[in-house]
N, C-alpha and C. Protein backbone atom coordinates (compact mmCIF):
# COMPACT_ATOMS: atom_id res chain seq x y z
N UNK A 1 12.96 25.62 15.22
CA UNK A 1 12.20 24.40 15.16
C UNK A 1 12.98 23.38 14.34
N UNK A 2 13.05 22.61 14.74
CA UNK A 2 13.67 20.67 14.02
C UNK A 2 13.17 20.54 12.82
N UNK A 3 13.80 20.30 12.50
CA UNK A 3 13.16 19.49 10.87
C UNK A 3 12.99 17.50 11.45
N UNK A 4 13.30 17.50 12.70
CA UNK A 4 13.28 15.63 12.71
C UNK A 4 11.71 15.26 12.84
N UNK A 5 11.50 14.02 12.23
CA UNK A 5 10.06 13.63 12.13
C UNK A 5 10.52 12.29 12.90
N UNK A 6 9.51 11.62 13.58
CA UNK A 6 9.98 10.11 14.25
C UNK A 6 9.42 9.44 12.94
N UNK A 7 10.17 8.21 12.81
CA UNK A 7 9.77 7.32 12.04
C UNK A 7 8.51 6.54 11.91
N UNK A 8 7.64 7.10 10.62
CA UNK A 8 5.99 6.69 10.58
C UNK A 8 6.57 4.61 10.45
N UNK A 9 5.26 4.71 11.42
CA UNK A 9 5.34 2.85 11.37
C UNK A 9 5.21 2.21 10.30
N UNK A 10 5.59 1.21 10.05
CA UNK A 10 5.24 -0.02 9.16
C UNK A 10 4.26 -0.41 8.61
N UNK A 11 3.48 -0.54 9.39
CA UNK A 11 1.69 -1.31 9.76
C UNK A 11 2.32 -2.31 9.21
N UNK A 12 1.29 -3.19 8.99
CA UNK A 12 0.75 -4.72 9.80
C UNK A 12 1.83 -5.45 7.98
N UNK A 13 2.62 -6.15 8.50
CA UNK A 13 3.23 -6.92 7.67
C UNK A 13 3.10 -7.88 6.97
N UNK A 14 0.93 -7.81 6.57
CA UNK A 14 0.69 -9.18 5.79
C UNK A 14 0.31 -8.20 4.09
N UNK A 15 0.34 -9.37 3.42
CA UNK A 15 0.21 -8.63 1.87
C UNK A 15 -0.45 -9.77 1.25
N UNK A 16 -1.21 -9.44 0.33
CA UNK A 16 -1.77 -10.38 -1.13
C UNK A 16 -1.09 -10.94 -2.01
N UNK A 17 -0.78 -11.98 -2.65
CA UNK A 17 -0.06 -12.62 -3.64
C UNK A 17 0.10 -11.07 -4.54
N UNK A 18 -1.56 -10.56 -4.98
CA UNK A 18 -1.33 -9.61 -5.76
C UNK A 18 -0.25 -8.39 -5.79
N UNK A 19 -0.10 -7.86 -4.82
CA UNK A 19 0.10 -6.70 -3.80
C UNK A 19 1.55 -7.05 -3.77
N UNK A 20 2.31 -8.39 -3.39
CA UNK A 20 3.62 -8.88 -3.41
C UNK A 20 4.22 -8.49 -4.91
N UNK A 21 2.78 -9.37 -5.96
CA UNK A 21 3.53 -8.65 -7.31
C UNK A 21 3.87 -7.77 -8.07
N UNK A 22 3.05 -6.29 -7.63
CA UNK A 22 2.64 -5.18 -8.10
C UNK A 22 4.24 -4.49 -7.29
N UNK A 23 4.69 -4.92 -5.93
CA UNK A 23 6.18 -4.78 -5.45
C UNK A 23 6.77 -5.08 -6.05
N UNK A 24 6.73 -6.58 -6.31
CA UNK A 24 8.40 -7.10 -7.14
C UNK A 24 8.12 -6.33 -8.37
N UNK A 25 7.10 -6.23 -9.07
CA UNK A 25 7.89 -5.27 -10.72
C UNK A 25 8.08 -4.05 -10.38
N UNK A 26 8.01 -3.07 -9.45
CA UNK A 26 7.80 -1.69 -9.13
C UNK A 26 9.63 -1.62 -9.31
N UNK A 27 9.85 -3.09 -8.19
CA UNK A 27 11.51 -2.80 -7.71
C UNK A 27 12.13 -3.01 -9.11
N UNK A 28 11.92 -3.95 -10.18
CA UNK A 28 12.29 -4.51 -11.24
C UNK A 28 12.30 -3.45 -11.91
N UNK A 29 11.22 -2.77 -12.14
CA UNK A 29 11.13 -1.34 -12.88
C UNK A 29 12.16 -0.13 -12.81
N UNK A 30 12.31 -0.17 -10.80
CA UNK A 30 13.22 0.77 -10.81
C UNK A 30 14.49 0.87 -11.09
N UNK A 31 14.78 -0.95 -10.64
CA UNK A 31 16.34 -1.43 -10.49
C UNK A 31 17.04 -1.47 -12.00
N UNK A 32 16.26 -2.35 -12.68
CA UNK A 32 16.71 -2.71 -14.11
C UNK A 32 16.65 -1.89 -15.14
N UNK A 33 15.31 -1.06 -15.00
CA UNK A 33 15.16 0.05 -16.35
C UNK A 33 15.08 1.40 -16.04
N UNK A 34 14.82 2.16 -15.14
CA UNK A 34 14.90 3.73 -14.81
C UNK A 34 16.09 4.01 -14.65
N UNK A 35 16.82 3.10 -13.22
CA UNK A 35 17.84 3.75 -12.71
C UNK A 35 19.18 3.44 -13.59
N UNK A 36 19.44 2.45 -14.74
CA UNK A 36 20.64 2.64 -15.76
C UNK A 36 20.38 3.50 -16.73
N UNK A 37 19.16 3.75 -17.19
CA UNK A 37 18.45 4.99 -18.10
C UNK A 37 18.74 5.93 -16.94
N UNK A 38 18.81 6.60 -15.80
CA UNK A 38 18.86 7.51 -15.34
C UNK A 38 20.60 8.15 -15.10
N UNK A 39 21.27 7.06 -14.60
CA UNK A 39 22.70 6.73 -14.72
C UNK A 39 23.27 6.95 -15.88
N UNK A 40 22.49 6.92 -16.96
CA UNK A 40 23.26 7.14 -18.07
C UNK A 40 23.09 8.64 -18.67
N UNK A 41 21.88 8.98 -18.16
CA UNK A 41 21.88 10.48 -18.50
C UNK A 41 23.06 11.63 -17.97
N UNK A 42 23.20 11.11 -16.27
CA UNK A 42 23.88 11.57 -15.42
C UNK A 42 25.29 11.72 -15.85
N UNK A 43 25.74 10.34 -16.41
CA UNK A 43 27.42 10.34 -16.93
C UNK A 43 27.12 11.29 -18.32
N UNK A 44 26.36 11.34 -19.34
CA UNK A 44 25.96 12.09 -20.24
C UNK A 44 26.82 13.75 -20.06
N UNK A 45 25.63 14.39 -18.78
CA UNK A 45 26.05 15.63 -18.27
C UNK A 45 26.78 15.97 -17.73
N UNK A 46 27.61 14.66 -17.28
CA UNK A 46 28.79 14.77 -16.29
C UNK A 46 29.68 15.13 -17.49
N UNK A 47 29.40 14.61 -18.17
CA UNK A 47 30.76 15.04 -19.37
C UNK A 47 30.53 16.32 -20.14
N UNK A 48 29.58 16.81 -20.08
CA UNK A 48 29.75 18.20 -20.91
C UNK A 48 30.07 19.45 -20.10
N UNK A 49 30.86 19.16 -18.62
CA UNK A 49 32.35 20.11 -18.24
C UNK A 49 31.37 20.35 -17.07
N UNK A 50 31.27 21.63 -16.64
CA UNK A 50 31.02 22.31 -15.14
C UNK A 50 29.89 21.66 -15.06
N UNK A 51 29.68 21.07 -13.42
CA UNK A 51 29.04 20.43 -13.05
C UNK A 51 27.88 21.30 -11.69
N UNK A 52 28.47 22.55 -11.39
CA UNK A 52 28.03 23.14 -10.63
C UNK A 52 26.35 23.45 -11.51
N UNK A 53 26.56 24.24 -12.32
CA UNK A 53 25.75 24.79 -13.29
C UNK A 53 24.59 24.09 -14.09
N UNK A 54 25.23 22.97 -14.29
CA UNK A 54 24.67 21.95 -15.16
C UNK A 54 23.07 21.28 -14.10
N UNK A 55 21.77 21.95 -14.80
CA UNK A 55 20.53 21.80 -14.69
C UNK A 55 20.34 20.05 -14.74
N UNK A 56 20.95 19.33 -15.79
CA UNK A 56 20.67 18.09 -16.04
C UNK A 56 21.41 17.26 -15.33
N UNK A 57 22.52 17.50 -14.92
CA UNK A 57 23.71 16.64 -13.74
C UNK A 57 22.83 16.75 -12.45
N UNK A 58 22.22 17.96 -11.83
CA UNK A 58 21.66 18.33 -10.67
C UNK A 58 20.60 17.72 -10.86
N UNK A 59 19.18 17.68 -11.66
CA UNK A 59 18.48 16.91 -11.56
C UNK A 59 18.75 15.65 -11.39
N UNK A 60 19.45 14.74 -12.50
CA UNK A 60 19.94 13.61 -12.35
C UNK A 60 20.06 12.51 -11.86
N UNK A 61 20.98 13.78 -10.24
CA UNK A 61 21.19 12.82 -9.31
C UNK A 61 20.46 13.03 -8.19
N UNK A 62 19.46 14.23 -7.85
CA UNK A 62 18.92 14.23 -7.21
C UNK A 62 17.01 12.65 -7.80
N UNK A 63 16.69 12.50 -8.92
CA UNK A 63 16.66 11.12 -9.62
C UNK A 63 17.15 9.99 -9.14
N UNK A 64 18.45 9.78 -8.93
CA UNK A 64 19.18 8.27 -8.47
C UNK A 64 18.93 8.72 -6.72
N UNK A 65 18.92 9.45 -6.41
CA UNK A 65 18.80 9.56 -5.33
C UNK A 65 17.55 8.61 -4.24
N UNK A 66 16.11 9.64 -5.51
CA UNK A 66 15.05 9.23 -5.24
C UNK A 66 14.61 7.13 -5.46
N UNK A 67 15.30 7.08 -6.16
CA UNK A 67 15.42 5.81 -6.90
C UNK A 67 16.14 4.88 -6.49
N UNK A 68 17.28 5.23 -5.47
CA UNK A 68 18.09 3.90 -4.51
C UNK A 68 17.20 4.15 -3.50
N UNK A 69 16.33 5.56 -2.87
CA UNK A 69 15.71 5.22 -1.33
C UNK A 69 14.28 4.33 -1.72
N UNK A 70 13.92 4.52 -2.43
CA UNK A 70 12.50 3.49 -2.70
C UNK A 70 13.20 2.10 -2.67
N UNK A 71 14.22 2.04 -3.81
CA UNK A 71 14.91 0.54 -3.79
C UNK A 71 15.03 -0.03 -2.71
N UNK A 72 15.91 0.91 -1.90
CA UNK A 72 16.30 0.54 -0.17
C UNK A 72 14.26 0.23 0.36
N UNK A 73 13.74 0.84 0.78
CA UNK A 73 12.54 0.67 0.86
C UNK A 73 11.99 -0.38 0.73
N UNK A 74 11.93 -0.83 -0.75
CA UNK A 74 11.11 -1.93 -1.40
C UNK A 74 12.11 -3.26 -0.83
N UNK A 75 13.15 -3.13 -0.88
CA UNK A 75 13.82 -4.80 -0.64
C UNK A 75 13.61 -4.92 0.81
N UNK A 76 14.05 -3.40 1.79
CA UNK A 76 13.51 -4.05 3.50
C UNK A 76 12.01 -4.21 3.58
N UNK A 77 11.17 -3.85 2.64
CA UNK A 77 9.81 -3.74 3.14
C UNK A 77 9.59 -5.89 2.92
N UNK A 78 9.81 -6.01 1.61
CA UNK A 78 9.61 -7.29 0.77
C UNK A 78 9.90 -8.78 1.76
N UNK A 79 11.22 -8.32 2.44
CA UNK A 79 12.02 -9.00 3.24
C UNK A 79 11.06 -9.14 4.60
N UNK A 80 10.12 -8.01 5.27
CA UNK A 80 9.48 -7.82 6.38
C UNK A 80 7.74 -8.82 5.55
N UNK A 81 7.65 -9.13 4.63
CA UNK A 81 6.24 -8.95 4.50
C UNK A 81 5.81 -10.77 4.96
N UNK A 82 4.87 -10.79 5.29
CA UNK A 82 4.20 -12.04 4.66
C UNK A 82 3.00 -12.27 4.07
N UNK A 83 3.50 -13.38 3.06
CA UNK A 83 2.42 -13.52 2.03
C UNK A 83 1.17 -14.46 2.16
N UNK A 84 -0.29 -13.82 2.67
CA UNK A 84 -1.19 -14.21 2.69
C UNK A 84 -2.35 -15.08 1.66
N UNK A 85 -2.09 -16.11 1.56
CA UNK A 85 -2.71 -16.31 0.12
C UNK A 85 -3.70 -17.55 -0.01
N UNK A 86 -3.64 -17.92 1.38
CA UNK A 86 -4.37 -19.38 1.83
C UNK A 86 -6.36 -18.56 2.20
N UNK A 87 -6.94 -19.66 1.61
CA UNK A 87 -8.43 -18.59 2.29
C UNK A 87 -8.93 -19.06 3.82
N UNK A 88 -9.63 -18.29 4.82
CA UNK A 88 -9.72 -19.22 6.13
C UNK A 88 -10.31 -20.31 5.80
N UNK A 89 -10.25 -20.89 7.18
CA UNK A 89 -11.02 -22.33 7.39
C UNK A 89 -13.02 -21.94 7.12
N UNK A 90 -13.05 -20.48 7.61
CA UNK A 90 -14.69 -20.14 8.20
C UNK A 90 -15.06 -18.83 6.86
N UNK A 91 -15.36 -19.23 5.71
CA UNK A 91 -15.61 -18.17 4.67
C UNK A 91 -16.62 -17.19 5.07
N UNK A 92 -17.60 -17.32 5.82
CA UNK A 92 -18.61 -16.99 6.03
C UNK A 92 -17.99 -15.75 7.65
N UNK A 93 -16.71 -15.47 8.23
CA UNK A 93 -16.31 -14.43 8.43
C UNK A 93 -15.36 -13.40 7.59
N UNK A 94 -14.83 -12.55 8.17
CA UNK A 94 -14.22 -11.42 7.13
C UNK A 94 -13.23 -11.54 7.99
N UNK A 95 -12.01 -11.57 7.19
CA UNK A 95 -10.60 -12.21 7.17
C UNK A 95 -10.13 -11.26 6.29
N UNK A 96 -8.03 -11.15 6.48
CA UNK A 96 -7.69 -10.39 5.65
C UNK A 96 -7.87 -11.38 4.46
N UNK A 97 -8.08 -10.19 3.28
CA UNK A 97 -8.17 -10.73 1.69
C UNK A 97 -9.15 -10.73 1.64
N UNK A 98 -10.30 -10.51 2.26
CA UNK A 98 -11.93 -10.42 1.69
C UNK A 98 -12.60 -9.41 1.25
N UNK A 99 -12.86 -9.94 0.32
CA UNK A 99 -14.29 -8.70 -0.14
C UNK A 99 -15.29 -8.39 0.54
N UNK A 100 -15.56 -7.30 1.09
CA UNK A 100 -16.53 -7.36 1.61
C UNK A 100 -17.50 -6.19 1.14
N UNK A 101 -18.84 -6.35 1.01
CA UNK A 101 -19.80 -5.50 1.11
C UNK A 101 -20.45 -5.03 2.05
N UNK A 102 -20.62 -3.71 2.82
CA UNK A 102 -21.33 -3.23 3.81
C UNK A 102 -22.58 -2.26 2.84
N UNK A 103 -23.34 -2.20 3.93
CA UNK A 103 -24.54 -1.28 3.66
C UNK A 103 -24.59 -0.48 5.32
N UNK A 104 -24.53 0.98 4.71
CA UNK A 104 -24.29 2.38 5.68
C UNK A 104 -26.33 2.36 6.13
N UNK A 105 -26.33 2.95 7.44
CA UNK A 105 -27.29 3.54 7.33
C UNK A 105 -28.20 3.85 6.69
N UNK A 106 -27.52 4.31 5.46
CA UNK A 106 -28.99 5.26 4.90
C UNK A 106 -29.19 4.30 3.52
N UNK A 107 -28.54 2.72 3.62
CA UNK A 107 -28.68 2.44 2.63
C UNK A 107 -27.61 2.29 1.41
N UNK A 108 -26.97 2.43 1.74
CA UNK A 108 -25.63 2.60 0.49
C UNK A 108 -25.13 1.44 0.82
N UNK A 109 -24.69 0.94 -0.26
CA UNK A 109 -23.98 0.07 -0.38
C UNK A 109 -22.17 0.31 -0.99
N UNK A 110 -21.52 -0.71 -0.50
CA UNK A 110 -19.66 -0.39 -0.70
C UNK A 110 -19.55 -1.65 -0.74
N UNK A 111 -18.31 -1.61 -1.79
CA UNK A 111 -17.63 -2.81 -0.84
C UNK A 111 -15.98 -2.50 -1.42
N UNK A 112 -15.46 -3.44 -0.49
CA UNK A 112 -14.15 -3.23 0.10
C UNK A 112 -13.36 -4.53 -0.04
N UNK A 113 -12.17 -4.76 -0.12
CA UNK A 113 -11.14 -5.59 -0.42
C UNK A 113 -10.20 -5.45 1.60
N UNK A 114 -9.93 -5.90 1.89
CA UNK A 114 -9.17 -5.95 2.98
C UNK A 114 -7.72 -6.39 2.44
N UNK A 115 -6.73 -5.61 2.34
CA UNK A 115 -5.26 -5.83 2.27
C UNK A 115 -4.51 -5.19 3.14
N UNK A 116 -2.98 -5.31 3.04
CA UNK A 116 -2.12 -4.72 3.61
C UNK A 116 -2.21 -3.41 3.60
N UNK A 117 -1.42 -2.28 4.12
CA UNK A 117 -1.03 -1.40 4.37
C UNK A 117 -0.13 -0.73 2.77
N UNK A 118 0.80 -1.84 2.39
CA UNK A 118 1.30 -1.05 1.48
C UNK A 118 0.50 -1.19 -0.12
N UNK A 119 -0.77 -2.21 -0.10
CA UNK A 119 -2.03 -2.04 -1.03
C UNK A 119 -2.82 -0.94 -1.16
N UNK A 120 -2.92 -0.30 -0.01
CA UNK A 120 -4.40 0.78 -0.24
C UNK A 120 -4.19 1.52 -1.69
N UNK A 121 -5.82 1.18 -1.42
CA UNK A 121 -6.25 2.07 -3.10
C UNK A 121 -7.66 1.85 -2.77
N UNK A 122 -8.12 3.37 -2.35
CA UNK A 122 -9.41 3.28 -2.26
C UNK A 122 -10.12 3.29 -3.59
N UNK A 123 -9.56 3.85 -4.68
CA UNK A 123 -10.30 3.69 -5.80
C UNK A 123 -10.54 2.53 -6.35
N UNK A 124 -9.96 1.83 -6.21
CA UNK A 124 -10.22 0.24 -6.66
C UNK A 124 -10.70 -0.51 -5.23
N UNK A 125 -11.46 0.13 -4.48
CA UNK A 125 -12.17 -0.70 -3.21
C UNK A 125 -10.99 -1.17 -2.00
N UNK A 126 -10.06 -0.68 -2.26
CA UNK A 126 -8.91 -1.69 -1.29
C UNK A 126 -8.68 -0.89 -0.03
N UNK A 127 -8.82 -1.46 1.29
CA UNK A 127 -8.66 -0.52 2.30
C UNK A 127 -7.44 -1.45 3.30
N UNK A 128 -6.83 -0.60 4.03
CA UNK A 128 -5.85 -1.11 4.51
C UNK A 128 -6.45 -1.95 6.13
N UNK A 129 -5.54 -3.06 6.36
CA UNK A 129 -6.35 -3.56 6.98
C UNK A 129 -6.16 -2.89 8.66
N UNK A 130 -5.34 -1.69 8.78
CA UNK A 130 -4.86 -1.06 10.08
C UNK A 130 -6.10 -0.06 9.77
N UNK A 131 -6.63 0.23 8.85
CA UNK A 131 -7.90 0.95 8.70
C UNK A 131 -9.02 0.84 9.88
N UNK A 132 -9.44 1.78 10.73
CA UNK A 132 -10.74 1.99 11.94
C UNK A 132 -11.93 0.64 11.05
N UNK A 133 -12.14 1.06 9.55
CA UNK A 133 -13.37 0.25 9.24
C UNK A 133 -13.02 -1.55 8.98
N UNK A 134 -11.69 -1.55 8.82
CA UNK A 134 -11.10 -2.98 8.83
C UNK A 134 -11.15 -3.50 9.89
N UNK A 135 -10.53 -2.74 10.84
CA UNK A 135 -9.73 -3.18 12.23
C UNK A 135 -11.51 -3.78 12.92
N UNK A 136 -12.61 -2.98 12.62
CA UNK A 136 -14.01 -3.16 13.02
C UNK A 136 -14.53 -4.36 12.37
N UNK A 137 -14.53 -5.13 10.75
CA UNK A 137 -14.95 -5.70 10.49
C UNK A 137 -14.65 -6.93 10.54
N UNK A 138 -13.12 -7.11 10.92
CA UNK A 138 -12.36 -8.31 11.18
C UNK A 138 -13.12 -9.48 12.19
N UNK A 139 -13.14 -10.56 12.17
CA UNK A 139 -13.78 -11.31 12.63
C UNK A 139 -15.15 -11.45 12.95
N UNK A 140 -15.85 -10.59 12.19
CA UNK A 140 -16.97 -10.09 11.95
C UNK A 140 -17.92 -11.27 10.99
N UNK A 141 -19.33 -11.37 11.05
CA UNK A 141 -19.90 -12.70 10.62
C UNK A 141 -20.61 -11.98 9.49
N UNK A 142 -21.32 -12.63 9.07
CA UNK A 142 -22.40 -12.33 7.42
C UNK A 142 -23.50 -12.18 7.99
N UNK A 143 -24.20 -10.93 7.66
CA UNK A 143 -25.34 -10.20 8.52
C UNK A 143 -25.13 -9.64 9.71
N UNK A 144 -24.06 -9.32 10.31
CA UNK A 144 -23.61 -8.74 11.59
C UNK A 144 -23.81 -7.10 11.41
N UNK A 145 -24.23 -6.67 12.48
CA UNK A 145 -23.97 -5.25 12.92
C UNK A 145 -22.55 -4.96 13.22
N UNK A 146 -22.44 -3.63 12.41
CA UNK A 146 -21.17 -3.46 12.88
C UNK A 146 -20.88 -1.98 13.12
N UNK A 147 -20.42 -1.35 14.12
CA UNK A 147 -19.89 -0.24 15.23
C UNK A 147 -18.43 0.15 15.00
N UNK A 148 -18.39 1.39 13.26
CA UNK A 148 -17.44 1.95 13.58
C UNK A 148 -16.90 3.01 13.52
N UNK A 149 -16.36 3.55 14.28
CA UNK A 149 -15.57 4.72 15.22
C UNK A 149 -14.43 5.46 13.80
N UNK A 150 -15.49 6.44 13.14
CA UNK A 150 -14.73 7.52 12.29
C UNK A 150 -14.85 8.82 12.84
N UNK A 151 -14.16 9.44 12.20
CA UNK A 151 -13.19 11.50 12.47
C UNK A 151 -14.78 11.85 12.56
N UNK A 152 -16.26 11.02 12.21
CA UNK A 152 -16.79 12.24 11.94
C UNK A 152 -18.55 11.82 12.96
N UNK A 153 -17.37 11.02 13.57
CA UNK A 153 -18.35 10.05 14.78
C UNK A 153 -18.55 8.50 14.50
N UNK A 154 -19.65 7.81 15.66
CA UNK A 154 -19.43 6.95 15.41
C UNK A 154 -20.51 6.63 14.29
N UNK A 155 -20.82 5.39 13.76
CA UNK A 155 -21.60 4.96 12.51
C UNK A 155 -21.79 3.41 12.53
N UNK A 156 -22.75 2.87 11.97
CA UNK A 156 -22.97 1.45 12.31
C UNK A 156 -23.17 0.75 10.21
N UNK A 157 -22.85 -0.14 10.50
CA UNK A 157 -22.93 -0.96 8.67
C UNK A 157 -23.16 -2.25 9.41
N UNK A 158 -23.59 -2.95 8.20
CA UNK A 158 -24.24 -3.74 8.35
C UNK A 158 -23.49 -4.76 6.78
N UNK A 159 -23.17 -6.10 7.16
CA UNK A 159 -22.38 -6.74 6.50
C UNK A 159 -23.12 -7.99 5.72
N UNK A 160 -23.21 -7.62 4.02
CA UNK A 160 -24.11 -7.73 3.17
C UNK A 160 -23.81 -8.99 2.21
N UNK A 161 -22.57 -8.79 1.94
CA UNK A 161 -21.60 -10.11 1.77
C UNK A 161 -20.68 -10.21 2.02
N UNK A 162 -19.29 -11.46 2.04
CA UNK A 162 -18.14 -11.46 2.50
C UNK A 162 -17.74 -12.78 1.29
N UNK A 163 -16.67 -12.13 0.24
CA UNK A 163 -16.03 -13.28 -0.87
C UNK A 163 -14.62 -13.56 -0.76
N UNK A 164 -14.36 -14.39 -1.02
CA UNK A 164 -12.51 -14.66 -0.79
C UNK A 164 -11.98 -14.78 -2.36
N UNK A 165 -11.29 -14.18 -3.04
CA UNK A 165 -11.00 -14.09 -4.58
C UNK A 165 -10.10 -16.01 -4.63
């Protein structure tokens, strides 16, 4: 059996002012302060002789390794993105960048942030907007029924508010 995987997609190439910034320091983080702190450990162990053996040379660089492919990563991703930051013309639909609150069936209430793909964080409310419950609420009005299609059937919400930060 192959070890080849096809290349997982992109998704959708829009992002948040926020979401742009939480990138640029990630890359800043890695570029400017890990990876010469990591580089320097590496020449460190490189110098105390056999390199086969050496636990801290082998980690190291398997470290810079991890740390130029994110780099590589972060500058083609940055380069692909665009930055969403204008609110629509129609506040009163759900657009990327909105908050939105649904109420489930039985009564529950959520609410949700609509961002990019490379934002998700469900713990802080943020769902990606290639998400089944995004992709459903998109152009969607204030008080609308809404029909959507999860792993565990389908389910209907009902749209309670919609805010633009």
């Amino acid at each position: 059996m192959s070890r080849y995987r096809p290349p997982r997609t992109a998704g959708t190439a829009l992002i948040t002012p926020e979401g742009e910034a939480r990138m640029r320091a990630e890359f800043h983080e890695l570029w400017h302060v890990r990876r010469p702190q990591v580089t320097q450990s590496v020449s460190e162990a490189a110098a105390q002789g056999d390199r086969s053996e050496n636990a801290e040379y082998t980690y190291g660089k398997k470290m810079l390794r991890e740390i130029d492919s994110r780099v590589r990563f972060l500058t083609k991703r940055l380069e692909a993105l665009k930055v969403v930051s204008e609110k629509p013309s129609d506040p009163n639909k759900v657009y990327f960048g909105a908050w939105v609150t649904i109420e489930d069936e039985h009564g529950k209430e959520s609410r949700y942030r609509i961002v990019g793909p490379d934002e998700l964080d469900l713990k802080q409310g943020l769902i990606s907007i290639d998400s089944p419950l995004a992709r459903a609420l998109i152009g969607k009005a204030l008080d609308a029924e809404v029909r959507v299609q999860t792993p565990t059937g389908e389910q209907f919400v009902y749209i309670v508010a919609i805010d633009y930060p």
